[in-house]
N, C-alpha and C. Protein backbone atom coordinates (compact mmCIF):
# COMPACT_ATOMS: atom_id res chain seq x y z
N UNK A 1 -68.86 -61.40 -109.55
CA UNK A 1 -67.65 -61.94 -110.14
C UNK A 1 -67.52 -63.43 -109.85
N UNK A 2 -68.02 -64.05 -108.97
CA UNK A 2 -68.10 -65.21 -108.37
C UNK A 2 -68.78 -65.97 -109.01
N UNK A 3 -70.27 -65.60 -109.27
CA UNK A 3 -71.01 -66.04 -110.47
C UNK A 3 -70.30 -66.40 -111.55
N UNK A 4 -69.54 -65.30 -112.48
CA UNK A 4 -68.96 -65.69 -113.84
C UNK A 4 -68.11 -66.36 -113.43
N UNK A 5 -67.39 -66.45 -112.46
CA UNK A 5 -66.05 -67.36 -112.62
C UNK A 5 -66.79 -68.48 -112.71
N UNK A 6 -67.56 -69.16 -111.99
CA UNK A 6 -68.33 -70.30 -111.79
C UNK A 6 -69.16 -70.77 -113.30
N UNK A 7 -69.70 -69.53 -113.79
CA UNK A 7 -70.11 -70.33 -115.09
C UNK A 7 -69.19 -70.30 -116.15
N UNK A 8 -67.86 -69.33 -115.94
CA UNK A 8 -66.96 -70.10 -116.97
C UNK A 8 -66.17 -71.11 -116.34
N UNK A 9 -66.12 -71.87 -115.38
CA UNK A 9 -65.77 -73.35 -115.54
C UNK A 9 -66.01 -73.96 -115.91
N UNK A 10 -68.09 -74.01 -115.65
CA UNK A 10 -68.18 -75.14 -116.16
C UNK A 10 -68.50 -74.80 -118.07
N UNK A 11 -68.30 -73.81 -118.15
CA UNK A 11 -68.03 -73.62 -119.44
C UNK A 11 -67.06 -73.88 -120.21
N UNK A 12 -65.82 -74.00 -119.45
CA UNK A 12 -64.47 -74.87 -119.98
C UNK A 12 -64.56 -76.26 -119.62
N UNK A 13 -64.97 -76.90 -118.94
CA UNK A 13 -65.38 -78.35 -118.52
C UNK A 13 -65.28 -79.03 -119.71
N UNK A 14 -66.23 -78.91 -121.03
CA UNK A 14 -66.03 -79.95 -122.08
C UNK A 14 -64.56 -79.53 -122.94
N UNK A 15 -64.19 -78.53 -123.37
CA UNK A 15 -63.40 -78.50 -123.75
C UNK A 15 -61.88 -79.15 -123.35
N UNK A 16 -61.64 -78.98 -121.92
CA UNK A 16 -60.28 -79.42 -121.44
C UNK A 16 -60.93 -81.03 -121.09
N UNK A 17 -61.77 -81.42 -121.05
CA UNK A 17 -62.22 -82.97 -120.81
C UNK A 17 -61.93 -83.47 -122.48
N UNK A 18 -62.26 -82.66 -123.59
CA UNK A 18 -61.89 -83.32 -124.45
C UNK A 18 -60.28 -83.47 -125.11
N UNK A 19 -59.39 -82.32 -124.70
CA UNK A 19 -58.41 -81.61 -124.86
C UNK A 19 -57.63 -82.89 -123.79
N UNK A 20 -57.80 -82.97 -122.64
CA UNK A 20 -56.97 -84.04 -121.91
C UNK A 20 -57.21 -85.19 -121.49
N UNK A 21 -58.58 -85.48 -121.54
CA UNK A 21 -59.00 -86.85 -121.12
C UNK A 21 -59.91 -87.32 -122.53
N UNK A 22 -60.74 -87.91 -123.27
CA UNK A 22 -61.09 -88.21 -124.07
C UNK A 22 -61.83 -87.37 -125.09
N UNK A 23 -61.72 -87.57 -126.09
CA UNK A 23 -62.45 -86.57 -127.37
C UNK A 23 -64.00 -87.05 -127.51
N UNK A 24 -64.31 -88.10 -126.73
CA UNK A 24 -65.54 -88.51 -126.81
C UNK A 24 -66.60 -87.48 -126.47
N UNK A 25 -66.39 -86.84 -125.39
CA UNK A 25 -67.64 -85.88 -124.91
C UNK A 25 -68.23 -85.13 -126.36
N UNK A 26 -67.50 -84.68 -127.32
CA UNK A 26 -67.46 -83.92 -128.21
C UNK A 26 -68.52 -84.89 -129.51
N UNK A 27 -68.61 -86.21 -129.11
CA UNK A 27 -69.16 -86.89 -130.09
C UNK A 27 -70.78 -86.46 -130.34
N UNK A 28 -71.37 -86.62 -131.68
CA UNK A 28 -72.47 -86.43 -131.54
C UNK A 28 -73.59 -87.70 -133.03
N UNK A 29 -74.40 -88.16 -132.29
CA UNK A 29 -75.06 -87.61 -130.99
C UNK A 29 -74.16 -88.76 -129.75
N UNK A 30 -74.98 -88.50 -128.52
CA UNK A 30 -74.19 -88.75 -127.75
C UNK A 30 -73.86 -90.50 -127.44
N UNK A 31 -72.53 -90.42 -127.07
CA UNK A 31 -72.13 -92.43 -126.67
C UNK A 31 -72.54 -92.88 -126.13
N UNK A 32 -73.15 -94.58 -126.16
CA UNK A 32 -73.54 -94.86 -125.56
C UNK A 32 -72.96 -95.02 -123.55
N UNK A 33 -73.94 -95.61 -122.97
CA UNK A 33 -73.61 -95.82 -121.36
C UNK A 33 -72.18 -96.67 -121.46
N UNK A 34 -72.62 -97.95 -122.55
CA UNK A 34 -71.49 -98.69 -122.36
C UNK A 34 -69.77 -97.76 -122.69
N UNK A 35 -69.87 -97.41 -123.86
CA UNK A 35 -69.21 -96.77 -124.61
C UNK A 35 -68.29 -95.75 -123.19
N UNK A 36 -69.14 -95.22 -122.61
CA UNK A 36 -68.91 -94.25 -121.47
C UNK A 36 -68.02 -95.03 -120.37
N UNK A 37 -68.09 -96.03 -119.80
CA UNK A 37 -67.60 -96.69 -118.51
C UNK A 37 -66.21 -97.02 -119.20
N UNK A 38 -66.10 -97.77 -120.61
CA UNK A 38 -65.33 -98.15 -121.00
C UNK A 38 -63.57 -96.66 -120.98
N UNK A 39 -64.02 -96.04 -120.61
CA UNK A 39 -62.99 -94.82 -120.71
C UNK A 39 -62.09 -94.77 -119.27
N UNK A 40 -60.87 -94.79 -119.33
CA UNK A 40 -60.42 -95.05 -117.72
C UNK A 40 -59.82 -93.70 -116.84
N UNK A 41 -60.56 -93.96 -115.62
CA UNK A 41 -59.96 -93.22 -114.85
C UNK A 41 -58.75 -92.34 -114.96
N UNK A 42 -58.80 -91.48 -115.15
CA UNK A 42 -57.20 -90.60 -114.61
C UNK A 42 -56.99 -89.59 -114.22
N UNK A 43 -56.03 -88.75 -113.80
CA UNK A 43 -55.84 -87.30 -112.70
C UNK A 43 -56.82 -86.33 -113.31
N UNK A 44 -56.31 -86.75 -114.84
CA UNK A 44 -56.94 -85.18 -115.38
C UNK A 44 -58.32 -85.41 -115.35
N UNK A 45 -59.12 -86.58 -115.27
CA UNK A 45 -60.69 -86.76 -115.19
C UNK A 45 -60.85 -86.56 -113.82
N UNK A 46 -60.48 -86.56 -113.24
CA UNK A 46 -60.86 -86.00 -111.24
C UNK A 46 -60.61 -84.81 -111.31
N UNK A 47 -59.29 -84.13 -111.88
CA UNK A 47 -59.38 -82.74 -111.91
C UNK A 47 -60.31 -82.25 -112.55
N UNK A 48 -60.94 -82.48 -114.39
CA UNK A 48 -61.74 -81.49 -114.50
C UNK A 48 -63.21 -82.03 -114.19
N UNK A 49 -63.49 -82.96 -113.21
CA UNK A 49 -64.50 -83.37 -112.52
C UNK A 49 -64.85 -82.66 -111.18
N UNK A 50 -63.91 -81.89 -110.76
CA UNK A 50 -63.53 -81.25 -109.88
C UNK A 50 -63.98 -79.85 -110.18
N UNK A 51 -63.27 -79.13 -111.34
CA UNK A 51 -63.85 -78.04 -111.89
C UNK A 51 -65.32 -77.76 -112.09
N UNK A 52 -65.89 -78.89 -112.63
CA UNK A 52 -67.06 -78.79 -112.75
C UNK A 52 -68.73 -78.54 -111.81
N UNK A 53 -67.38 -79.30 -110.58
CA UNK A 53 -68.52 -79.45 -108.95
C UNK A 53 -68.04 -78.06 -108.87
N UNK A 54 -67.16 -77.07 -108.69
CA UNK A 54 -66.75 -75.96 -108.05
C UNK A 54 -68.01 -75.06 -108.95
N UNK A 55 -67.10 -75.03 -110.60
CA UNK A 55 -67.48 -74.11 -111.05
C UNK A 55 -69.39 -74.35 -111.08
N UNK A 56 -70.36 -74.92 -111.06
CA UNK A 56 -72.06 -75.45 -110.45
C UNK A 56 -71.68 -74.77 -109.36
N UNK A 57 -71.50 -75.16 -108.28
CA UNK A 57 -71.79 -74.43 -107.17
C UNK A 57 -71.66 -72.35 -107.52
N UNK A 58 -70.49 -72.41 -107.63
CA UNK A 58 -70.13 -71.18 -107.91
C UNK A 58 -70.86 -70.06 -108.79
N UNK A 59 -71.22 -71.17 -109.94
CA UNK A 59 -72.05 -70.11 -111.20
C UNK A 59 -73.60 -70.38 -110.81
N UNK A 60 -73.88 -72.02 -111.07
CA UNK A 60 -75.30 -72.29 -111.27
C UNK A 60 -76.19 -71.88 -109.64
N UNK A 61 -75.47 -72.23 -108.75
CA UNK A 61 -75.77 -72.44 -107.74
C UNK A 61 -76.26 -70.88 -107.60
N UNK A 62 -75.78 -69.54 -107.69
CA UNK A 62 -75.69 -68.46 -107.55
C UNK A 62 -76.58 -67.56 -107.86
N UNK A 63 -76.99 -68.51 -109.67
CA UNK A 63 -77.79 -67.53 -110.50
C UNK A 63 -78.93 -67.11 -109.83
N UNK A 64 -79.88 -67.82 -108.99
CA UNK A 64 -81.51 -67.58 -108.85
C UNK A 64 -80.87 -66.17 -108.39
N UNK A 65 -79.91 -66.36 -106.59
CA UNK A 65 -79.91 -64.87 -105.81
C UNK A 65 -79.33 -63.88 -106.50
N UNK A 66 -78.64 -64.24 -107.63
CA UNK A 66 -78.02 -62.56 -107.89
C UNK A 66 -79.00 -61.96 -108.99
N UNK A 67 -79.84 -63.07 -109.50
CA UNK A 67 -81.03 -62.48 -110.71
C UNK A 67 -81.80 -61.63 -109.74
N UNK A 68 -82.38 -62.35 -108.30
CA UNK A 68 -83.46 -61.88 -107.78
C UNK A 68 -83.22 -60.47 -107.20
N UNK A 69 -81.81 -60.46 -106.75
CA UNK A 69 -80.80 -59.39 -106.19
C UNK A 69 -81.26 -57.96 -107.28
N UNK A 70 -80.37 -58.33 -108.74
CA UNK A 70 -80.60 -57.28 -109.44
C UNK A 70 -81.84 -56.80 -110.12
N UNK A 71 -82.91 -58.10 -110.54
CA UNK A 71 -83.93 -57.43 -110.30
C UNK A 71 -85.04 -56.43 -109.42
N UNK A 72 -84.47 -56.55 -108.00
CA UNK A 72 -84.77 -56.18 -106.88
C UNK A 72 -84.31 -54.44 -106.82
N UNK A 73 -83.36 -54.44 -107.79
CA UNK A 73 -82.57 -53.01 -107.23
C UNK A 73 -82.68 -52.49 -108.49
N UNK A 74 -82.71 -52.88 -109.68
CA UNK A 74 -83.59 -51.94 -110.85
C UNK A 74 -85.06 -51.94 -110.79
N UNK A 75 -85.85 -52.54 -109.88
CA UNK A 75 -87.40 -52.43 -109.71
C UNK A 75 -87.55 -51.09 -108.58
N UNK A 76 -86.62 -50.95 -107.75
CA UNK A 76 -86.38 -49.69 -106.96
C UNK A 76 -86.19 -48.28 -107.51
N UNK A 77 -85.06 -48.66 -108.86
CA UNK A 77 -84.69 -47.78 -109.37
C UNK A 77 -86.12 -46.81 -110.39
N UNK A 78 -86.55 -48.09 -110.47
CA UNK A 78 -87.81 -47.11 -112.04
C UNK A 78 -88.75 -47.00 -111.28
N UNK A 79 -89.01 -47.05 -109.70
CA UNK A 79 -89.81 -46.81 -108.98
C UNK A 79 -89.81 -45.29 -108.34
N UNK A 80 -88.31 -45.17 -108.19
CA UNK A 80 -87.71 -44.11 -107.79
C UNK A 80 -87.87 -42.81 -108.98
N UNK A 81 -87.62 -43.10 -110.42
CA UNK A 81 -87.59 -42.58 -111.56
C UNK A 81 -89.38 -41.86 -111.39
N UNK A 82 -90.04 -43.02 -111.29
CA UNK A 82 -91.37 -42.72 -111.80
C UNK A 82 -91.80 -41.84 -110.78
N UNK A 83 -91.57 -41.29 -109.63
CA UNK A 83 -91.71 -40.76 -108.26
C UNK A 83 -91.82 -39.39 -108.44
């Protein structure tokens, strides 16, 4: 559960970045560097800058052990089956 919460943050990340802090992320293809700095600081860009470090740790950070986890325990299972 920790996992999904984590990858739906940063799965909401562009949306509420475009929704409260600039519509730029959404541009395509993407703005330039300059284009980028030129955008200013504010709460809601630390907050969902914030979301984004949590929800990485939380989702991305997670995936290798819980893949290796559940592969680990259905490789038991059809081992067990085949027995």
């Amino acid at each position: 559960m920790i996992e999904r919460l984590g990858l739906a943050l940063v799965g909401i990340y562009p949306l509420g970045y475009a929704i409260f802090v600039d519509i730029i992320i959404l541009q395509i293809p993407a703005p330039s560097d300059e284009v980028l700095e030129n955008i200013p600081m504010t709460l809601a860009d630390s907050i969902f800058h914030l979301i984004l470090a949590f929800g990485t740790i939380m989702g991305v950070g997670a995936l290798p052990f819980w893949t290796i986890i559940v592969g680990l325990r259905l490789l038991r299972k059809k081992r067990a089956v085949e027995s």
